[in-house]
N, C-alpha and C. Protein backbone atom coordinates (compact mmCIF):
# COMPACT_ATOMS: atom_id res chain seq x y z
N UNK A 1 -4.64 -138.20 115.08
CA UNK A 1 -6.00 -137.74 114.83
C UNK A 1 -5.97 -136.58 113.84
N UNK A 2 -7.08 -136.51 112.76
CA UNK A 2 -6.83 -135.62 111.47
C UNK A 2 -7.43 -134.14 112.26
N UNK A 3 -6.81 -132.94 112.28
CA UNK A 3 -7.54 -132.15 112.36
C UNK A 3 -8.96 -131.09 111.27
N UNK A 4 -9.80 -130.73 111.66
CA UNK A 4 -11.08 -130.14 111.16
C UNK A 4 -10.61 -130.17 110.00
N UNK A 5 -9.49 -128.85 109.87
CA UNK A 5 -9.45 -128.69 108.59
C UNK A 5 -8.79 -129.90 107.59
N UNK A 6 -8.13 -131.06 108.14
CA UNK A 6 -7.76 -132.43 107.00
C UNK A 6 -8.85 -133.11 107.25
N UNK A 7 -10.07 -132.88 106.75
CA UNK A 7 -11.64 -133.83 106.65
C UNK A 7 -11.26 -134.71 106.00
N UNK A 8 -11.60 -136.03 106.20
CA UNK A 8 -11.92 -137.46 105.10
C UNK A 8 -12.77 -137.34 104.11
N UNK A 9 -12.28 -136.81 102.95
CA UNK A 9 -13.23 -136.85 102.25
C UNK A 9 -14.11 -138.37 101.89
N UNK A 10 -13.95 -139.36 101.84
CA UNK A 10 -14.14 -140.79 101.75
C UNK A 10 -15.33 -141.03 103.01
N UNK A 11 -15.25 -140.54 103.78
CA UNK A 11 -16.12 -140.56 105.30
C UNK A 11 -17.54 -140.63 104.83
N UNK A 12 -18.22 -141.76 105.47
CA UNK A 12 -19.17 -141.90 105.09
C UNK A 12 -20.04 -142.12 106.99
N UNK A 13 -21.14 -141.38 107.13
CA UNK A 13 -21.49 -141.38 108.58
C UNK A 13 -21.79 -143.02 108.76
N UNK A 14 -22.32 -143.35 109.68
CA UNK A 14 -22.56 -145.30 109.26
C UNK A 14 -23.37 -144.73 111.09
N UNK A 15 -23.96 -145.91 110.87
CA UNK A 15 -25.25 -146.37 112.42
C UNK A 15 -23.77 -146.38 113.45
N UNK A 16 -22.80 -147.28 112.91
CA UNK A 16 -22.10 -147.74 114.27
C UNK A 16 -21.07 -147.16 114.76
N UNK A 17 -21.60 -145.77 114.51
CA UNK A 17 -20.75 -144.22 115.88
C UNK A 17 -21.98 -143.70 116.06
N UNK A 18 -21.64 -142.71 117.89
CA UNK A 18 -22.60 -142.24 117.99
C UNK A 18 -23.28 -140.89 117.07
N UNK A 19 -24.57 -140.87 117.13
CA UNK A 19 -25.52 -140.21 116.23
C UNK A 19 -25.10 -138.61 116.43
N UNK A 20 -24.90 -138.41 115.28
CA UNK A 20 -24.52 -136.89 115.27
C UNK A 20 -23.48 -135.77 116.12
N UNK A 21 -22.17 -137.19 116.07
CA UNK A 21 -20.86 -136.80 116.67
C UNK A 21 -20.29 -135.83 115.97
N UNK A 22 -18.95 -135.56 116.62
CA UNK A 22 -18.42 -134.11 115.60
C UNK A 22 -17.87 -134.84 114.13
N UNK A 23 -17.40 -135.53 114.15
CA UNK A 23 -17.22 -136.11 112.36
C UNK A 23 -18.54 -135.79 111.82
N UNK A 24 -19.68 -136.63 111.97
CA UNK A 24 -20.94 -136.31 111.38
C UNK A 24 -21.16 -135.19 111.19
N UNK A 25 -20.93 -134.41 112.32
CA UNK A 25 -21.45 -133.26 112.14
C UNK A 25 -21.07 -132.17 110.84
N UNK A 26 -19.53 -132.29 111.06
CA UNK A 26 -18.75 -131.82 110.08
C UNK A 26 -18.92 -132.54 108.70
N UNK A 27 -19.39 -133.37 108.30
CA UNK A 27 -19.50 -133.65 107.17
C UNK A 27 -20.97 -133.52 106.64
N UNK A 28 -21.94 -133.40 107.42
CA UNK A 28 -23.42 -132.38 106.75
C UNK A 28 -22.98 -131.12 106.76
N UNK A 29 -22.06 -130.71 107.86
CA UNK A 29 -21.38 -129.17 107.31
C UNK A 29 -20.83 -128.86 106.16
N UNK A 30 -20.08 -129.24 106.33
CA UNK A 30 -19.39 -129.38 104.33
C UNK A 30 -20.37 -129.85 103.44
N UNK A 31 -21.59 -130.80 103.15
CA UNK A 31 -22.30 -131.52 102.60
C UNK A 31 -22.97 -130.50 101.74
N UNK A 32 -23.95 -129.67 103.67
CA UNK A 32 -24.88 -128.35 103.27
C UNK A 32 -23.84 -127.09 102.63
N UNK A 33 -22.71 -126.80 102.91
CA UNK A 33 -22.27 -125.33 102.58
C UNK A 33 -21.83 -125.59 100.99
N UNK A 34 -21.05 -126.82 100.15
CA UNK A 34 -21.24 -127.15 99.26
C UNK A 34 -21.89 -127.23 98.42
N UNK A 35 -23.01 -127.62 98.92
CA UNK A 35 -24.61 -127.34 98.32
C UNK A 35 -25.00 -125.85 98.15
N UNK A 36 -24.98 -125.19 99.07
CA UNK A 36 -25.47 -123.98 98.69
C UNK A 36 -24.45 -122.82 97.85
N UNK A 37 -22.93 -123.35 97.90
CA UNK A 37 -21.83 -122.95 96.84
C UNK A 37 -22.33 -123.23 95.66
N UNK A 38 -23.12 -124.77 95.19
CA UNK A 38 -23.35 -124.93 93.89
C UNK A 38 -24.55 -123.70 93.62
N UNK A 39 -25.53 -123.48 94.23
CA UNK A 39 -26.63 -123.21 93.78
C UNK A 39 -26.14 -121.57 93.87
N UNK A 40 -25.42 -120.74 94.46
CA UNK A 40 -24.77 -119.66 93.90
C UNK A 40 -24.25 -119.67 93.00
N UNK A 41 -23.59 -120.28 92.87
CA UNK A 41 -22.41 -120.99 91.48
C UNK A 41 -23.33 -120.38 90.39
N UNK A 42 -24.26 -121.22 90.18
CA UNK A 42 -25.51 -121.33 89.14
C UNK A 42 -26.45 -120.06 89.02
N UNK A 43 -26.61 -119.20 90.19
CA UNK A 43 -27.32 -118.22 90.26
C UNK A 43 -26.60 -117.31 89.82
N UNK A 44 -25.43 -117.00 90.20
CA UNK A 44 -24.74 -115.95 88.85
C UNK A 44 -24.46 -116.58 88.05
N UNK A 45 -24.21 -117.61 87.35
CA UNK A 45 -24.26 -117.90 85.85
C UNK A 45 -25.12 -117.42 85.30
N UNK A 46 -26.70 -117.50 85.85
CA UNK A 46 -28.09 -117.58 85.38
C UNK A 46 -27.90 -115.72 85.20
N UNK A 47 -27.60 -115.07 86.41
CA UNK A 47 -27.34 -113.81 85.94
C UNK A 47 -26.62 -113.14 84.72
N UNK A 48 -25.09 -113.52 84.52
CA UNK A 48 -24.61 -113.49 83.34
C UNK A 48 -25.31 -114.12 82.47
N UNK A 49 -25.79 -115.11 81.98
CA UNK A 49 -26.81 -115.22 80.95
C UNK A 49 -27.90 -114.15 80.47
N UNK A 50 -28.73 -114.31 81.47
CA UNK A 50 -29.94 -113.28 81.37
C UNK A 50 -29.43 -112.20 80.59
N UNK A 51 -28.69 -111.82 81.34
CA UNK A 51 -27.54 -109.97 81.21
C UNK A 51 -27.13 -110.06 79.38
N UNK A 52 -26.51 -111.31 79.57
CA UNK A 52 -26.31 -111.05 78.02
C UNK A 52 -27.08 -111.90 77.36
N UNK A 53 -28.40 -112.32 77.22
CA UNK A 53 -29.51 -112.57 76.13
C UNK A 53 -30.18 -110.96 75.92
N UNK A 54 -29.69 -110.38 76.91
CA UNK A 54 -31.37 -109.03 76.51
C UNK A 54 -30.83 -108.29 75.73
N UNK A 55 -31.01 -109.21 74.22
CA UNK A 55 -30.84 -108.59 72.87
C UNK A 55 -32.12 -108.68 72.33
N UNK A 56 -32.90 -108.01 71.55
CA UNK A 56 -34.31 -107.54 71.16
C UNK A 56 -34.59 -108.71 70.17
N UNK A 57 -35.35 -109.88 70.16
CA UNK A 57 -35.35 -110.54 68.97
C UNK A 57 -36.46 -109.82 68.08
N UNK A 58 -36.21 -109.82 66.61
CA UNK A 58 -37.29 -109.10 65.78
C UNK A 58 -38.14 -109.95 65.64
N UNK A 59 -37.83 -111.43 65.67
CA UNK A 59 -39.08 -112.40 65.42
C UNK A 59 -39.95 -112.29 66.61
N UNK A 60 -41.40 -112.30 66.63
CA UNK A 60 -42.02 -112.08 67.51
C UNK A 60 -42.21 -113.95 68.48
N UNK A 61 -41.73 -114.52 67.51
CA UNK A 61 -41.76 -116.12 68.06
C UNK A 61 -40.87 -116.74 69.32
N UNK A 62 -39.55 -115.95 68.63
CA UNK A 62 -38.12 -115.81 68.84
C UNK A 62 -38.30 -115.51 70.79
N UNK A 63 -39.20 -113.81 69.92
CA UNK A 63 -39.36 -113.11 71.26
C UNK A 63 -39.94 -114.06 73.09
N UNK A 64 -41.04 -114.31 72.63
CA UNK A 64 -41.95 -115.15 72.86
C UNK A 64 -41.26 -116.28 73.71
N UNK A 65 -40.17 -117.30 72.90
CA UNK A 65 -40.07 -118.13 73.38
C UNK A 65 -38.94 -117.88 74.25
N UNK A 66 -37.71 -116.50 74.25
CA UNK A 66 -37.05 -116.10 75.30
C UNK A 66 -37.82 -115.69 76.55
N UNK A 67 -38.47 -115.31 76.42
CA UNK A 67 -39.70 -114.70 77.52
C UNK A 67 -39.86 -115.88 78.25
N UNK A 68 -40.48 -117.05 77.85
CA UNK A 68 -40.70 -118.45 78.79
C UNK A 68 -39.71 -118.76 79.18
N UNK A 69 -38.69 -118.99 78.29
CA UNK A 69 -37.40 -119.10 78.72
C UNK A 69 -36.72 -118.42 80.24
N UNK A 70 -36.80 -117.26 79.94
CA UNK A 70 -36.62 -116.52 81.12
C UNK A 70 -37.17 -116.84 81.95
N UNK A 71 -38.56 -116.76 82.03
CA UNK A 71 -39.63 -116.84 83.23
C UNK A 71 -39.39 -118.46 83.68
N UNK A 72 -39.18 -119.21 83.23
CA UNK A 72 -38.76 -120.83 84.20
C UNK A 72 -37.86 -120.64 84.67
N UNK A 73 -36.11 -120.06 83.83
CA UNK A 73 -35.48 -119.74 85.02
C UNK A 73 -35.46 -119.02 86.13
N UNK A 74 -36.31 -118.23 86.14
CA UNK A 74 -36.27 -116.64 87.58
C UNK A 74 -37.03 -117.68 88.05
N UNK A 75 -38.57 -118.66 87.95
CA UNK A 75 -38.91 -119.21 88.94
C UNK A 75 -37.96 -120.59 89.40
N UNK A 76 -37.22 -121.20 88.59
CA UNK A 76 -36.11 -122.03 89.01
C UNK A 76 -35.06 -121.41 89.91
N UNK A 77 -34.60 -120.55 90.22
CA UNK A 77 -33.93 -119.39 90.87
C UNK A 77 -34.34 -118.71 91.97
N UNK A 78 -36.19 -118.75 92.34
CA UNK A 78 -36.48 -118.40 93.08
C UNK A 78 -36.61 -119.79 94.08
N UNK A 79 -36.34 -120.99 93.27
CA UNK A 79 -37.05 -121.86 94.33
C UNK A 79 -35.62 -122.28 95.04
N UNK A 80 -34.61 -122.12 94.24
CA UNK A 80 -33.04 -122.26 94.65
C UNK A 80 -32.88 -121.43 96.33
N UNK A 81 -33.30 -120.09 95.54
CA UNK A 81 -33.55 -119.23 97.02
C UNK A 81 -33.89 -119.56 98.16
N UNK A 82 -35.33 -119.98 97.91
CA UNK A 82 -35.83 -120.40 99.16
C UNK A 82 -35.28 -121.61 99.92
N UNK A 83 -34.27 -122.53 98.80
CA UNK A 83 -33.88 -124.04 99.07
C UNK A 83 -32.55 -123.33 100.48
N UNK A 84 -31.94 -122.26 99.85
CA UNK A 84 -30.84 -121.73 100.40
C UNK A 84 -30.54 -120.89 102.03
N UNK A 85 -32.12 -120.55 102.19
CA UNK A 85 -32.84 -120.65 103.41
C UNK A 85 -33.03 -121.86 104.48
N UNK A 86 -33.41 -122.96 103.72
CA UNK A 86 -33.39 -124.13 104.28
C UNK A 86 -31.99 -124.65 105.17
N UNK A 87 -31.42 -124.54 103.81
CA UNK A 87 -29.83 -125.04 103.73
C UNK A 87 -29.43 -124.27 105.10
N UNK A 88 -29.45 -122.61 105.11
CA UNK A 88 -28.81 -121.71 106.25
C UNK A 88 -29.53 -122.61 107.47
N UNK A 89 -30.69 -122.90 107.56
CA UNK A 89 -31.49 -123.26 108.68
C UNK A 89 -30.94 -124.45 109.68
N UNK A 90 -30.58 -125.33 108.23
CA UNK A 90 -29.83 -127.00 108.88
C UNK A 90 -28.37 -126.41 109.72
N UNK A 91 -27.66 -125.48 108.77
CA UNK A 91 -26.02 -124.87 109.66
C UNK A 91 -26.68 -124.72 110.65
N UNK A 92 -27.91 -123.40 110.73
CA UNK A 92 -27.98 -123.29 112.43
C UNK A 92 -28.12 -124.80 113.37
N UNK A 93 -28.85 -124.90 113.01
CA UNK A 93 -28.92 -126.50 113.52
C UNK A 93 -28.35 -127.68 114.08
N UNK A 94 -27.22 -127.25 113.11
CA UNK A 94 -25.85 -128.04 113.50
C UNK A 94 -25.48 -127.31 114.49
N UNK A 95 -25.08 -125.97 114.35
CA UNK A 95 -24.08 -125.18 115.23
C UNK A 95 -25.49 -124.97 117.02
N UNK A 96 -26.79 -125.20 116.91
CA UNK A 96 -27.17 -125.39 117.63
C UNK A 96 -27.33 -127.02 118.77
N UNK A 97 -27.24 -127.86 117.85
CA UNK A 97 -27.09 -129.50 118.38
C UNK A 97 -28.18 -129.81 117.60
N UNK A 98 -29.19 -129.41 117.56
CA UNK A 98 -30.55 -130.02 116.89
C UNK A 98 -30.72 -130.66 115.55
N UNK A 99 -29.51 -130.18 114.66
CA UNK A 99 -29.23 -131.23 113.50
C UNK A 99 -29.80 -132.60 113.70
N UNK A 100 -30.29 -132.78 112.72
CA UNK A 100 -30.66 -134.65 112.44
C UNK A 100 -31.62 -135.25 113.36
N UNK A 101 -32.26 -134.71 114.35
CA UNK A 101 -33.52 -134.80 115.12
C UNK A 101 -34.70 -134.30 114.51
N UNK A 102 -35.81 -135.12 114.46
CA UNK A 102 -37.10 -135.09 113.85
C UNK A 102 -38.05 -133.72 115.09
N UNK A 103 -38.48 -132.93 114.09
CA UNK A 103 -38.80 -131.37 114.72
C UNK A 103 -40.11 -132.30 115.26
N UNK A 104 -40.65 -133.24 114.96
CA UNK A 104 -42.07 -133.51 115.42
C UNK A 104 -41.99 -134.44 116.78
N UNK A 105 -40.94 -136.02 116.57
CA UNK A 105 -41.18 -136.64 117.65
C UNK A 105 -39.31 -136.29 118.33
N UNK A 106 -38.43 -135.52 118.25
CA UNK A 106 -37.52 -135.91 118.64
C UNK A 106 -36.17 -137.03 118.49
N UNK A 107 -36.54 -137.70 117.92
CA UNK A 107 -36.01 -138.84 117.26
C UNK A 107 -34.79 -138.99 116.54
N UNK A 108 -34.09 -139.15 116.69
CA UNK A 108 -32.96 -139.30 115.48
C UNK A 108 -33.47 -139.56 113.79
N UNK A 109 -33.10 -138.65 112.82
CA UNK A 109 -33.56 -138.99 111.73
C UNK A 109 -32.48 -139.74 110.88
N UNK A 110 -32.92 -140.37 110.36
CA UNK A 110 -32.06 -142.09 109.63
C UNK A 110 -30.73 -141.10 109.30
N UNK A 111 -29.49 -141.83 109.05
CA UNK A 111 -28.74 -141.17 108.60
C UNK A 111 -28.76 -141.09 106.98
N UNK A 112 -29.20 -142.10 106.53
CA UNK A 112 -29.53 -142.76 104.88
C UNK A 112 -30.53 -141.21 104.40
N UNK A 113 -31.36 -141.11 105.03
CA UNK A 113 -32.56 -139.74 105.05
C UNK A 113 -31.61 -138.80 105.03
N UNK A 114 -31.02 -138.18 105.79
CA UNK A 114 -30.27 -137.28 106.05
C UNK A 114 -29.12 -137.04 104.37
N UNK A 115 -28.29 -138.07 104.34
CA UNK A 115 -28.17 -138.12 103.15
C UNK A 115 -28.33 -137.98 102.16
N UNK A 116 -29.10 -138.39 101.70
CA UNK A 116 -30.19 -137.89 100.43
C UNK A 116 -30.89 -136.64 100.57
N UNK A 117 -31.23 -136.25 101.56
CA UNK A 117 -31.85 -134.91 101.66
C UNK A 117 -31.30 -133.87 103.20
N UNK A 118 -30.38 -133.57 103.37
CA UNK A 118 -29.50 -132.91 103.90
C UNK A 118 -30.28 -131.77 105.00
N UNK A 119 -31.28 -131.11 104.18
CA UNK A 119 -32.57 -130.66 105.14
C UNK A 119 -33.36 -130.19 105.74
N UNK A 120 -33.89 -132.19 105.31
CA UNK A 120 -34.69 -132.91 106.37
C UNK A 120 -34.89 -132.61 107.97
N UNK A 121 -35.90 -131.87 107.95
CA UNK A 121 -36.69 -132.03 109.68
C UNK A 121 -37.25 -132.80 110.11
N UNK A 122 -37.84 -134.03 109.07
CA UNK A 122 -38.47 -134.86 110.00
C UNK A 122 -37.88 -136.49 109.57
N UNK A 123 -38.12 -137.52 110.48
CA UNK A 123 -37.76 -138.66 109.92
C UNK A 123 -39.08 -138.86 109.08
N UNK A 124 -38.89 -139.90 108.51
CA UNK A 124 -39.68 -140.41 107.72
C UNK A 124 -40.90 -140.90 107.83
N UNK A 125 -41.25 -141.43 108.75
CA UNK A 125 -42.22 -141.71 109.61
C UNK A 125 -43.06 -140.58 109.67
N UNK A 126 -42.53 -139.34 110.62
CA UNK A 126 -42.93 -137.96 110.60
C UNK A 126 -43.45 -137.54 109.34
N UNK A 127 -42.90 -137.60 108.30
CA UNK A 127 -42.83 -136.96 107.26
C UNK A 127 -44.34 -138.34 106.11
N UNK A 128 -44.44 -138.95 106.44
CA UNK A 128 -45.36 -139.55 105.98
C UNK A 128 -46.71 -139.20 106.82
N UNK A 129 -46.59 -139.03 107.97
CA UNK A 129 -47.73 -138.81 108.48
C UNK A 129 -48.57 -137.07 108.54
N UNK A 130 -47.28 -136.38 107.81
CA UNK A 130 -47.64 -134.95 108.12
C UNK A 130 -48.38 -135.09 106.19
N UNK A 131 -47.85 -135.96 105.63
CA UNK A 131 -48.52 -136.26 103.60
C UNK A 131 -49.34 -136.57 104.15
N UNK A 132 -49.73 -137.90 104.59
CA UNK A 132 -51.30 -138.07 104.72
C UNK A 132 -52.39 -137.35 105.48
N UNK A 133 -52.12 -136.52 106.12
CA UNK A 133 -53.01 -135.18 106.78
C UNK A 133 -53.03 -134.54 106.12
N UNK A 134 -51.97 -133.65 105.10
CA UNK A 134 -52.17 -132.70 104.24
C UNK A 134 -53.09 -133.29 102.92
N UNK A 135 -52.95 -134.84 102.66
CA UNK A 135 -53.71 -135.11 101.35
C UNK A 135 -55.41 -135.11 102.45
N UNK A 136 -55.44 -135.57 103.20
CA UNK A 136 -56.81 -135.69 103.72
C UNK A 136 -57.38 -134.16 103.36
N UNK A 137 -56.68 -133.26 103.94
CA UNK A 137 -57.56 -132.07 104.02
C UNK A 137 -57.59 -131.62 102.71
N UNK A 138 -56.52 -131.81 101.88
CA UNK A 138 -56.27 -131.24 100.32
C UNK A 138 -57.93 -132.19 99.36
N UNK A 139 -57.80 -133.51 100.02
CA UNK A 139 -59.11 -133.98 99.14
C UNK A 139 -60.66 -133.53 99.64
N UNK A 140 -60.51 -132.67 100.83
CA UNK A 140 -61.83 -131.92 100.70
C UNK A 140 -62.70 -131.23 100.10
């Protein structure tokens, strides 16, 4: 038997083990902390950049279009942030048991869902029915 630290990287969760065993578990662990390594990764890059663009352009165009420039990344950066919150939220999650259960009905959420969006609080189901309430009240 491989221990924690020799993970499969190749491991792919599948329906036919039980739902959110310690393999699974450990591999949205690594999945999410990976994830939020990249998006640090990128957030000090974005810092060293910034740091060294703030050179004065004389063109006022120049100026102008570093300025937008800037301002999409700090709000691209801020939304990283908040993503990185999320991300901390799913670890607790895991390290609590509640990983991969839908916050609304309880449910196991697909593992395919989970996958693609790492997280995910609700299954899909959930998550369609909480869009069509929010568009109802949004088209008032």
């Amino acid at each position: 038997m491989a221990s924690a630290s020799m993970i499969d990287e190749a491991y792919q969760p599948s329906d036919n083990e039980p739902f959110m065993n310690e393999r699974q578990r450990d591999y949205f662990r690594r999945k999410l902390l990976q994830w939020k390594d990249e998006i640090l990764r990128k957030a000090r890059e974005t810092i060293a950049t910034l740091q060294n663009e703030n050179e004065n352009h004389p063109d006022i165009a120049d100026r102008a279009s570093s300025e937008s420039d800037r301002a999409i990344e700090l709000r691209a950066r801020d939304r990283q942030r908040k993503l990185i919150s999320k991300i901390d939220a799913a670890l607790a999650r895991i390290e609590d048991g509640t990983y991969g259960y839908c916050e609304e009905t309880g449910e196991p959420i697909a593992l395919k869902r989970l996958d693609a969006r790492p997280i995910a609080t609700l299954s899909v189901e959930a998550q369609e029915r909480h869009e069509r309430r929010e568009k109802v009240y949004r088209d008032d």
